[in-house]
C-alpha atoms as a PDB file:
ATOM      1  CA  UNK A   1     120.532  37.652  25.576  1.00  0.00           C
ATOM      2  CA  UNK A   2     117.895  35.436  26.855  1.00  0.00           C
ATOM      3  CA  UNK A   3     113.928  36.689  27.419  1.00  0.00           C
ATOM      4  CA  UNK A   4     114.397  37.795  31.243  1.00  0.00           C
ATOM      5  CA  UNK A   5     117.002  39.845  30.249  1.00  0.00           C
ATOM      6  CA  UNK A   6     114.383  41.200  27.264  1.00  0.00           C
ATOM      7  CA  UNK A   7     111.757  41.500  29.962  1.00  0.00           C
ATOM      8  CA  UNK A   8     114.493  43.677  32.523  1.00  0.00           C
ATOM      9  CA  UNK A   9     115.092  45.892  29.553  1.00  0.00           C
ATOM     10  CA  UNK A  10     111.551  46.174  28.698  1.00  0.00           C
ATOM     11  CA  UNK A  11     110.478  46.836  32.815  1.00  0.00           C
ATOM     12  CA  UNK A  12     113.251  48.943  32.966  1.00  0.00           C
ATOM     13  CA  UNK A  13     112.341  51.417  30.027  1.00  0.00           C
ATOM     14  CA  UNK A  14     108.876  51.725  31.039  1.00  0.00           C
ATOM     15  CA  UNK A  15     109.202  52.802  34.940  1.00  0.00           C
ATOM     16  CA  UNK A  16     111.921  55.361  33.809  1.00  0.00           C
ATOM     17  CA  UNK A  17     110.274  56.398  31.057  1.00  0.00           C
ATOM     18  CA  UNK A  18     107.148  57.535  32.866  1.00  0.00           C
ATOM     19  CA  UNK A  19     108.992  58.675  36.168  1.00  0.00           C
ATOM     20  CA  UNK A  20     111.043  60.918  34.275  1.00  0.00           C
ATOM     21  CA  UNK A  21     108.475  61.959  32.149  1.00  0.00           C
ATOM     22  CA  UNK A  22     105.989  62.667  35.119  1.00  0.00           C
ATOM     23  CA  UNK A  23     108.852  63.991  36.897  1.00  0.00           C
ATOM     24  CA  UNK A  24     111.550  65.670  34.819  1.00  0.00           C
ATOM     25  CA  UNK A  25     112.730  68.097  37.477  1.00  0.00           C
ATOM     26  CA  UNK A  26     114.291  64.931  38.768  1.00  0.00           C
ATOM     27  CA  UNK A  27     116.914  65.136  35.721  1.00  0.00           C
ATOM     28  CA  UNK A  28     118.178  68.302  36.443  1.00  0.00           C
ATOM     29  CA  UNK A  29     118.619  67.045  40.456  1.00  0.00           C
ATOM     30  CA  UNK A  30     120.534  64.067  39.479  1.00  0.00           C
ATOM     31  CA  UNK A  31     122.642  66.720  37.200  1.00  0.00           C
ATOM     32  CA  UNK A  32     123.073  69.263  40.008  1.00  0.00           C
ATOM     33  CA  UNK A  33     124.943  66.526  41.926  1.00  0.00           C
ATOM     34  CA  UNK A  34     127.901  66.916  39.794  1.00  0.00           C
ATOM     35  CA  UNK A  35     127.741  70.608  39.828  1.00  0.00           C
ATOM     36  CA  UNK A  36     129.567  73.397  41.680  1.00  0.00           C
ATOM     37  CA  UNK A  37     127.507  76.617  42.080  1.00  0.00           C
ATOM     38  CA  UNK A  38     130.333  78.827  43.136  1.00  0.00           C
ATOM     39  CA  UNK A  39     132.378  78.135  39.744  1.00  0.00           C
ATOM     40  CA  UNK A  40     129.664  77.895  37.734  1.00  0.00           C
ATOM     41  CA  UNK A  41     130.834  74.781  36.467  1.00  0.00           C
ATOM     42  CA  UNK A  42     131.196  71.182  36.135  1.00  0.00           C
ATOM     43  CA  UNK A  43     134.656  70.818  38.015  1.00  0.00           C
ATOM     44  CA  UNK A  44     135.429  67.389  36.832  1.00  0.00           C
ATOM     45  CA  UNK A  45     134.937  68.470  33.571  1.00  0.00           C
ATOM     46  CA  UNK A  46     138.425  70.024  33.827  1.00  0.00           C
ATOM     47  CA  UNK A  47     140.192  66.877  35.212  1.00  0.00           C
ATOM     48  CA  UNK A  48     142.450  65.392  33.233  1.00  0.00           C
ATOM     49  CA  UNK A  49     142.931  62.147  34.603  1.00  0.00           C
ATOM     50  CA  UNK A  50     138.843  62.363  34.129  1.00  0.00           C
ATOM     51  CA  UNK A  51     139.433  62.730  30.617  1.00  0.00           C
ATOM     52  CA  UNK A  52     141.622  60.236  29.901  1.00  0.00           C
ATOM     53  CA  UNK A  53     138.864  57.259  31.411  1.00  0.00           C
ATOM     54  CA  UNK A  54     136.200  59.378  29.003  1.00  0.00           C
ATOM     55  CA  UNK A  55     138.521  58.680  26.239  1.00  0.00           C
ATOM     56  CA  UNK A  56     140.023  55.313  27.197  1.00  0.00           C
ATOM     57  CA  UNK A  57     136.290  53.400  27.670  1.00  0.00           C
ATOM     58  CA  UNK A  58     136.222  54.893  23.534  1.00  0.00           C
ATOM     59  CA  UNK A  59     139.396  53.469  22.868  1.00  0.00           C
ATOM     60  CA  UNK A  60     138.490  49.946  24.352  1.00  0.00           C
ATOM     61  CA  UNK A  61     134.586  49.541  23.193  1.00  0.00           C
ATOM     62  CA  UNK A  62     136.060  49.887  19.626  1.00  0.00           C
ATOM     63  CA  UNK A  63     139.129  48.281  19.774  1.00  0.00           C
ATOM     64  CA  UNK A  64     136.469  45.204  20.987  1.00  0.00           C
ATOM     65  CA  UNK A  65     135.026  45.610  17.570  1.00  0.00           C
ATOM     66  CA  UNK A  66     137.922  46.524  15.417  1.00  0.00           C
ATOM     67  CA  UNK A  67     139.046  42.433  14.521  1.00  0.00           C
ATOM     68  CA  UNK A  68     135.601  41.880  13.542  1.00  0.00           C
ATOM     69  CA  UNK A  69     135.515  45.091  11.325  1.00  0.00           C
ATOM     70  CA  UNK A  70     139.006  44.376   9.782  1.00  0.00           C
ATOM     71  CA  UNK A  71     137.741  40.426   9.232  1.00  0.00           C
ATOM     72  CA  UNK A  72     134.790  41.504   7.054  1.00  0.00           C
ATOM     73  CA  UNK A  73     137.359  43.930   5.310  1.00  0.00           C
ATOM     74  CA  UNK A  74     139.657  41.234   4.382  1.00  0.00           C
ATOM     75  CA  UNK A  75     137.472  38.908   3.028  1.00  0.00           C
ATOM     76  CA  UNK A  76     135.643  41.095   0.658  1.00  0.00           C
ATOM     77  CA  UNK A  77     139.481  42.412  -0.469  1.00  0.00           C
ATOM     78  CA  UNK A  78     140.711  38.539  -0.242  1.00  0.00           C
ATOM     79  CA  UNK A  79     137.776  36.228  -0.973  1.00  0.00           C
ATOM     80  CA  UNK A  80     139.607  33.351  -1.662  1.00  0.00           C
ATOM     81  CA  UNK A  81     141.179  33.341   2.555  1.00  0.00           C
ATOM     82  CA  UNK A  82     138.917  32.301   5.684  1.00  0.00           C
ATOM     83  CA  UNK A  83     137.751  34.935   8.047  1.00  0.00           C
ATOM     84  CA  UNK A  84     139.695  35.847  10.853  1.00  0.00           C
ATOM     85  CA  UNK A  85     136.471  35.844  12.757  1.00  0.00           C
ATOM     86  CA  UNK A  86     133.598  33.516  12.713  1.00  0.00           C
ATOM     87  CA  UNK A  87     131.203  35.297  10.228  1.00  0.00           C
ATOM     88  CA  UNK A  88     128.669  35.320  12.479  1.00  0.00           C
ATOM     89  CA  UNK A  89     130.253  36.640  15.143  1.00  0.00           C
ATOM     90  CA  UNK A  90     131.660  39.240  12.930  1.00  0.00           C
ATOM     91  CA  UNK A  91     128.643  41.138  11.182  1.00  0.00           C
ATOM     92  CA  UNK A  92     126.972  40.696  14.932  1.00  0.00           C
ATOM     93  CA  UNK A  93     129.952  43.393  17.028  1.00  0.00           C
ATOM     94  CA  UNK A  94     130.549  45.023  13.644  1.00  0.00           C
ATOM     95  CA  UNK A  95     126.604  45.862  13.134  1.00  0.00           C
ATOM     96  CA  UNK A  96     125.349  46.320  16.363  1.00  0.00           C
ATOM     97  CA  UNK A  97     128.180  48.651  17.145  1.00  0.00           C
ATOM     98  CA  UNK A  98     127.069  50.621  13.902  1.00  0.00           C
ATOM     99  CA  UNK A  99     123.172  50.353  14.460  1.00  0.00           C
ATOM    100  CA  UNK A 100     123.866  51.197  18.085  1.00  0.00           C
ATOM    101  CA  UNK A 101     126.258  54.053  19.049  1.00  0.00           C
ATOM    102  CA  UNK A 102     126.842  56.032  15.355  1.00  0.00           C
ATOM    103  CA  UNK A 103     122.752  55.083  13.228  1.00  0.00           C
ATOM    104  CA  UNK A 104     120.478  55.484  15.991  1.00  0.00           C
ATOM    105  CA  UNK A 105     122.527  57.656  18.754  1.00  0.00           C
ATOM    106  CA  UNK A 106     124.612  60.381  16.156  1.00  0.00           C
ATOM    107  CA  UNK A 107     123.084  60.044  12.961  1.00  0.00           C
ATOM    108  CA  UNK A 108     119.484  59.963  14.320  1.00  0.00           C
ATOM    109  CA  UNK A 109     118.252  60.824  17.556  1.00  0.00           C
ATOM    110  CA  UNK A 110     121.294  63.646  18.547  1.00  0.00           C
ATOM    111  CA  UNK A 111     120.722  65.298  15.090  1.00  0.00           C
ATOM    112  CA  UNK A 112     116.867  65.703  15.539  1.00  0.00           C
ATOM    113  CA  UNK A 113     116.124  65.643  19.068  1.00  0.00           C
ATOM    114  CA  UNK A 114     116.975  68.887  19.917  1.00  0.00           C
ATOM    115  CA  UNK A 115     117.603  68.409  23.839  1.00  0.00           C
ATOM    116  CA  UNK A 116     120.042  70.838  25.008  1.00  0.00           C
ATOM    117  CA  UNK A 117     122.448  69.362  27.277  1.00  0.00           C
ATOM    118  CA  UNK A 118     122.811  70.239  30.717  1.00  0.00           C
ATOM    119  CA  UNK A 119     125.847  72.480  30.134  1.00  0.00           C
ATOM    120  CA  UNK A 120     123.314  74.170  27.756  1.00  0.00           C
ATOM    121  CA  UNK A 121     120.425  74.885  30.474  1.00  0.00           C
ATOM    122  CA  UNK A 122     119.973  78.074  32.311  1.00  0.00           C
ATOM    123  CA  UNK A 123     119.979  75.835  35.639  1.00  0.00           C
ATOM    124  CA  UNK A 124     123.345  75.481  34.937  1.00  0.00           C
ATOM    125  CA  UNK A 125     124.606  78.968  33.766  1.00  0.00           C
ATOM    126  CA  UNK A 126     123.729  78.254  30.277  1.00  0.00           C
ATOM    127  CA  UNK A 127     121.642  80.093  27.646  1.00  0.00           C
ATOM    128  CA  UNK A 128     118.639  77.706  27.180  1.00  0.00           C
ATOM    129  CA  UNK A 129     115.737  76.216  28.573  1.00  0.00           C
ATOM    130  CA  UNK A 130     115.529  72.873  29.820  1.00  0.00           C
ATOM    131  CA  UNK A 131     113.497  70.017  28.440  1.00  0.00           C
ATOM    132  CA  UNK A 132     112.602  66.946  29.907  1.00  0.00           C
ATOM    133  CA  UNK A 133     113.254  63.253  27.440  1.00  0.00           C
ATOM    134  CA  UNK A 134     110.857  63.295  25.292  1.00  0.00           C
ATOM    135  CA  UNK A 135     110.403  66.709  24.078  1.00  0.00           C
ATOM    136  CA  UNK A 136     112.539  67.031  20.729  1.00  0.00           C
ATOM    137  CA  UNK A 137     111.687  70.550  20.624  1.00  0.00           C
ATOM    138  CA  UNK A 138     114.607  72.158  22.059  1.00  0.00           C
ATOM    139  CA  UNK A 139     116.723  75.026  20.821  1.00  0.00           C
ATOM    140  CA  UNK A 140     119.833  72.278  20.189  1.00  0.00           C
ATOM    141  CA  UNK A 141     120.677  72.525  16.601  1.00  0.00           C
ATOM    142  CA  UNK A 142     122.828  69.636  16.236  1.00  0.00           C
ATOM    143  CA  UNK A 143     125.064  67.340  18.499  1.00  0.00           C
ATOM    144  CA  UNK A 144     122.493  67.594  21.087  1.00  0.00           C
ATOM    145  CA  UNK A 145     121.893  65.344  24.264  1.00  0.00           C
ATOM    146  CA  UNK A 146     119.218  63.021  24.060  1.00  0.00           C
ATOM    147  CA  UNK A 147     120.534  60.098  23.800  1.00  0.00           C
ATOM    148  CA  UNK A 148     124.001  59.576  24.765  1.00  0.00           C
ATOM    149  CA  UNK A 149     126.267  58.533  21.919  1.00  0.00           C
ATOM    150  CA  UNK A 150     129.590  57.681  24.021  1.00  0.00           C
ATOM    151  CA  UNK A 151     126.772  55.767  26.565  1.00  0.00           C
ATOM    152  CA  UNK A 152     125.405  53.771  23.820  1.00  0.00           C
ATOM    153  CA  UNK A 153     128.905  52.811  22.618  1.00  0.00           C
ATOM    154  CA  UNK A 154     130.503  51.935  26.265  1.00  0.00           C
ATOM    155  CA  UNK A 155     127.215  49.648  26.770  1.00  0.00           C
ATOM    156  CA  UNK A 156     127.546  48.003  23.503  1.00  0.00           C
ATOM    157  CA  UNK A 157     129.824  46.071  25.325  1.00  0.00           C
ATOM    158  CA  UNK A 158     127.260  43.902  25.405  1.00  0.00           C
ATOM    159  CA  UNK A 159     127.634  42.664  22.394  1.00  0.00           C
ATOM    160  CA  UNK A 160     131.192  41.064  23.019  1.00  0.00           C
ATOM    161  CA  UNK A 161     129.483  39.336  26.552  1.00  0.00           C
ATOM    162  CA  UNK A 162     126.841  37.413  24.496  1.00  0.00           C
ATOM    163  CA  UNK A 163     129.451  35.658  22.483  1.00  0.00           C
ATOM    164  CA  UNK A 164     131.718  34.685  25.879  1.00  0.00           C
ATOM    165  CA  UNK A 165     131.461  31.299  26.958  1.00  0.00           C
ATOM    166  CA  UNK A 166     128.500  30.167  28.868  1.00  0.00           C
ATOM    167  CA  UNK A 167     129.637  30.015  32.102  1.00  0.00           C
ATOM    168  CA  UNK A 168     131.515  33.121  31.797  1.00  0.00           C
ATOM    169  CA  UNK A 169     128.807  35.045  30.436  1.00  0.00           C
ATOM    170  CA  UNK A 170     127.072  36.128  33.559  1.00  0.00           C
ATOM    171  CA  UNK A 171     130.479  37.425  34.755  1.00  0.00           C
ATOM    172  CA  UNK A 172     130.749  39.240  31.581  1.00  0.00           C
ATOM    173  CA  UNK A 173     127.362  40.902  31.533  1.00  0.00           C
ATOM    174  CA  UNK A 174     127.753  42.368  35.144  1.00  0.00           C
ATOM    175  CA  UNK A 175     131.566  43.735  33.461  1.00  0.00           C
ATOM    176  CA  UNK A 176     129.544  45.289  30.337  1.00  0.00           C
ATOM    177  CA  UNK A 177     127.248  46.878  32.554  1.00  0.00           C
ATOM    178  CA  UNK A 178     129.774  48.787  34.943  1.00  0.00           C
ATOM    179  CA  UNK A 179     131.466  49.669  32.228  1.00  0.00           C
ATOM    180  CA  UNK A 180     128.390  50.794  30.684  1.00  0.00           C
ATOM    181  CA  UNK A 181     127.716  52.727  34.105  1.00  0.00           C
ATOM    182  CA  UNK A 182     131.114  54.195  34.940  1.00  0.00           C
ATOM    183  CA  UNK A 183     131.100  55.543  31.454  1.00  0.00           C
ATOM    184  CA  UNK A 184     127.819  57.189  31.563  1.00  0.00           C
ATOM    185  CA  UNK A 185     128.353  58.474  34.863  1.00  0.00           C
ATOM    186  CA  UNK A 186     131.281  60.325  33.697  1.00  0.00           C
ATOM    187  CA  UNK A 187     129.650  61.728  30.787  1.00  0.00           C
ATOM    188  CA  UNK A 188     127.366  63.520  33.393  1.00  0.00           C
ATOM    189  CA  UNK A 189     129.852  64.852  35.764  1.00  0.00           C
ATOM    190  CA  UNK A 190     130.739  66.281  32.901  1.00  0.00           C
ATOM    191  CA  UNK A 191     127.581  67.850  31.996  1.00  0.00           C
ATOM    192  CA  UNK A 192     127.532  66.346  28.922  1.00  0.00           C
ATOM    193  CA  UNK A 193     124.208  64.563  29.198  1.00  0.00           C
ATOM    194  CA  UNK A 194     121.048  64.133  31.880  1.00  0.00           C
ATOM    195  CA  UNK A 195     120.884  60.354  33.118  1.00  0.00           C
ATOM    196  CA  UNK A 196     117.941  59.945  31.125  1.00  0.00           C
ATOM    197  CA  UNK A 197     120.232  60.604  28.217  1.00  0.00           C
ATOM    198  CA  UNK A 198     122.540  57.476  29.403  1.00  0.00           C
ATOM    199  CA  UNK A 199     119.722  55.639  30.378  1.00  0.00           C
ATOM    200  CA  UNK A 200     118.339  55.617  27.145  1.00  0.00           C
ATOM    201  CA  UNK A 201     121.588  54.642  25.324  1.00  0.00           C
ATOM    202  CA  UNK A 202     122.032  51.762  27.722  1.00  0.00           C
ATOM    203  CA  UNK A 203     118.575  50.434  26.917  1.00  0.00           C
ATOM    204  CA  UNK A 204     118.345  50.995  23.062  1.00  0.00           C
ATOM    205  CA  UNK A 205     122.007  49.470  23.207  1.00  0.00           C
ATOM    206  CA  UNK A 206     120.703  46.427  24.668  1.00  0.00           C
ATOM    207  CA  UNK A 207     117.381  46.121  22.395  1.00  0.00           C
ATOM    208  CA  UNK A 208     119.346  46.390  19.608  1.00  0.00           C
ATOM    209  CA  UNK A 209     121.854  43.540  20.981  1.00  0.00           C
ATOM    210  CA  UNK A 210     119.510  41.577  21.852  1.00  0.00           C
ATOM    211  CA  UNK A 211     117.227  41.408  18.517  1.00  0.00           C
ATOM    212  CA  UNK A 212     120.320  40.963  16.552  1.00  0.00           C
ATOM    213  CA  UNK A 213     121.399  37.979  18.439  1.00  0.00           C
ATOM    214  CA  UNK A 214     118.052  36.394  18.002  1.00  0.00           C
ATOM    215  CA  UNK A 215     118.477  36.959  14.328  1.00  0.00           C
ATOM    216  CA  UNK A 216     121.658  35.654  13.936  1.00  0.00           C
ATOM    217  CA  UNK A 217     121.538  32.853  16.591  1.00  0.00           C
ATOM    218  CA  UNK A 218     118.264  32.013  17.990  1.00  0.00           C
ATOM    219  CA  UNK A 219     115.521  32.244  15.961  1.00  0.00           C
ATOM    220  CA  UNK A 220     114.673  29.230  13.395  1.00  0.00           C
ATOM    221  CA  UNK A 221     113.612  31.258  10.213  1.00  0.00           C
ATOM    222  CA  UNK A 222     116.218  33.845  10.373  1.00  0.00           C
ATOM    223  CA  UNK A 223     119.381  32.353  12.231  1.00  0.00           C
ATOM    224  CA  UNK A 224     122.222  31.123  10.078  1.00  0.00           C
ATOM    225  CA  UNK A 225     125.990  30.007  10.033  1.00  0.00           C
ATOM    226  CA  UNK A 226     129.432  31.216   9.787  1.00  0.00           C
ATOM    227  CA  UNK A 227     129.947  29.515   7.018  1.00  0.00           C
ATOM    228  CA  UNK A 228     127.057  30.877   4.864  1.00  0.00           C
ATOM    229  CA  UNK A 229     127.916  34.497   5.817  1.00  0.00           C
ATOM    230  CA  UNK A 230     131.495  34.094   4.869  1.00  0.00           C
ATOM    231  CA  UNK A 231     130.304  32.236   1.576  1.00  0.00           C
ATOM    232  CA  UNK A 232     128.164  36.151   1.035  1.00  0.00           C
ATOM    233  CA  UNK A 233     130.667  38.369   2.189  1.00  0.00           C
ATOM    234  CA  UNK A 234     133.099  36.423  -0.686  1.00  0.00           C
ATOM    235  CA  UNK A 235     130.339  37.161  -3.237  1.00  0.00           C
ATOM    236  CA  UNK A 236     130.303  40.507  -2.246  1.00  0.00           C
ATOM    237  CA  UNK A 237     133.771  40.544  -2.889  1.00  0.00           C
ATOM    238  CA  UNK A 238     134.782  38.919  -6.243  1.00  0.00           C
ATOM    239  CA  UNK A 239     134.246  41.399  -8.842  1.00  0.00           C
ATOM    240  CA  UNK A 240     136.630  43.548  -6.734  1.00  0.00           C
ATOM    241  CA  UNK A 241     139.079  40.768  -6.399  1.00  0.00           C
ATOM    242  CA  UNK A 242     138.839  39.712 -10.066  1.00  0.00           C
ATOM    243  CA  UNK A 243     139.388  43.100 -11.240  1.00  0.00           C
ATOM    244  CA  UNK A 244     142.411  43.985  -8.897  1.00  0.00           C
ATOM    245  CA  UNK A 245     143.475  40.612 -10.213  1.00  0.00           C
ATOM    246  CA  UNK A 246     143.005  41.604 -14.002  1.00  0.00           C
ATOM    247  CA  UNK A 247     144.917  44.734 -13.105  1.00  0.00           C
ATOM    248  CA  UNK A 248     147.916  43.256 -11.597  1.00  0.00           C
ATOM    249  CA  UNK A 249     148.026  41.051 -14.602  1.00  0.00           C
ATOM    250  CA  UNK A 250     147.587  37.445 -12.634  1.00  0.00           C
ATOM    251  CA  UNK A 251     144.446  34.989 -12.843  1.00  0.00           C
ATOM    252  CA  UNK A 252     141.876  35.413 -10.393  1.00  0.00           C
END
């Protein structure tokens, strides 16, 4: 989470960005790749073993964050016990994940950017018209494709990779980012989403990441320590504690 990897991102967003906003026909080519004219369909769509990965890349990104979600759970329930996770560390996987694949992918972006995915297009026997990334004004109600949810979750990954060790970090980076990729590359061979769609979570993923760990870790005025986080989250959770306390009849 260093500044070239800032300045990648940042390169990164901007040459894909305009080339698939110059060129958005270039979406829908990348998409036809995993299409089968005769059947009208996405064929690996209906693969189960395809399914399972889709499912299984969920299953790991969150079981990555789940100890840090259940240690900020047990210390506002048990205030007076030490984290099971470094504070720091903690709020870092628990929030980006949050900010990252369910704030800014589901609860934002897919719910108002109404970019019908490709399954949706008439290109690709479906009812609507195709819109290239930055048009919100498709016919997509809700759920809709831009930008990938499952994408920005699988390269969240991230996340974990900054808090490796040093010299394993690199290692873990390149990891995060197949993962990332295999991921997203299933999501559109299932039609699910345009690569611009996974792009985009990939890259918002990342920002996200990367301004958090600055926060937290890096920068003077803002970083902080485990210790001080745990000392809040046990604030947070007194009254709670006292009053369960009162209510089993023992002293808090």
């Amino acid at each position: 989470m260093n500044r070239t990897g800032l300045y990648i991102a940042l390169a990164l967003s901007l040459v894909l960005g305009l080339l698939f906003g110059i060129f958005p026909e270039l979406d829908l080519k990348l998409a036809a790749l995993f299409f089968d004219p005769p059947s009208g369909s996405f064929p690996l769509k209906q693969s189960g073993l395809a399914a399972f990965a889709r499912d299984g890349a969920m299953w790991i990104a969150w079981a990555l964050v789940l100890p840090a979600l259940i240690a900020i759970v047990g210390k506002l329930l048990r205030p007076d016990r030490p984290m099971l996770v470094p504070g720091r560390a903690a709020v870092f996987l628990v929030v980006t994940m949050l900010l990252s694949a369910v704030v800014l992918s589901n609860l934002t972006f897919k719910s108002h950017w109404g970019r019908p995915r490709p399954v949706m297009v008439t290109e690709f026997n479906g009812p609507w018209q195709f819109v290239p990334w930055w048009d919100p004004r498709g016919v997509c109600g809700k759920n809709c494709s831009f930008f990938s949810g499952e994408g920005a979750t699988a390269f969240w990954t991230y996340a974990p990779a900054a808090l490796t060790p040093p010299q394993w970090r690199p290692l873990a980076y390149v990891a995060a980012t197949l993962f990332g990729v295999v991921t997203s590359g299933l999501r559109m061979a299932f039609g699910g989403h345009f690569f611009t769609d996974v792009a985009a979570s990939g890259l918002v993923s990342f920002f996200v990441i990367w301004l958090a760990y600055a926060l937290l870790y890096r920068w003077p005025k803002t970083r902080t320590s485990d210790a001080r986080i745990e000392a809040t989250l046990a604030r947070w959770g007194q009254p709670g504690y006292r009053l369960l306390q009162r209510l089993r009849g023992r002293a808090a």
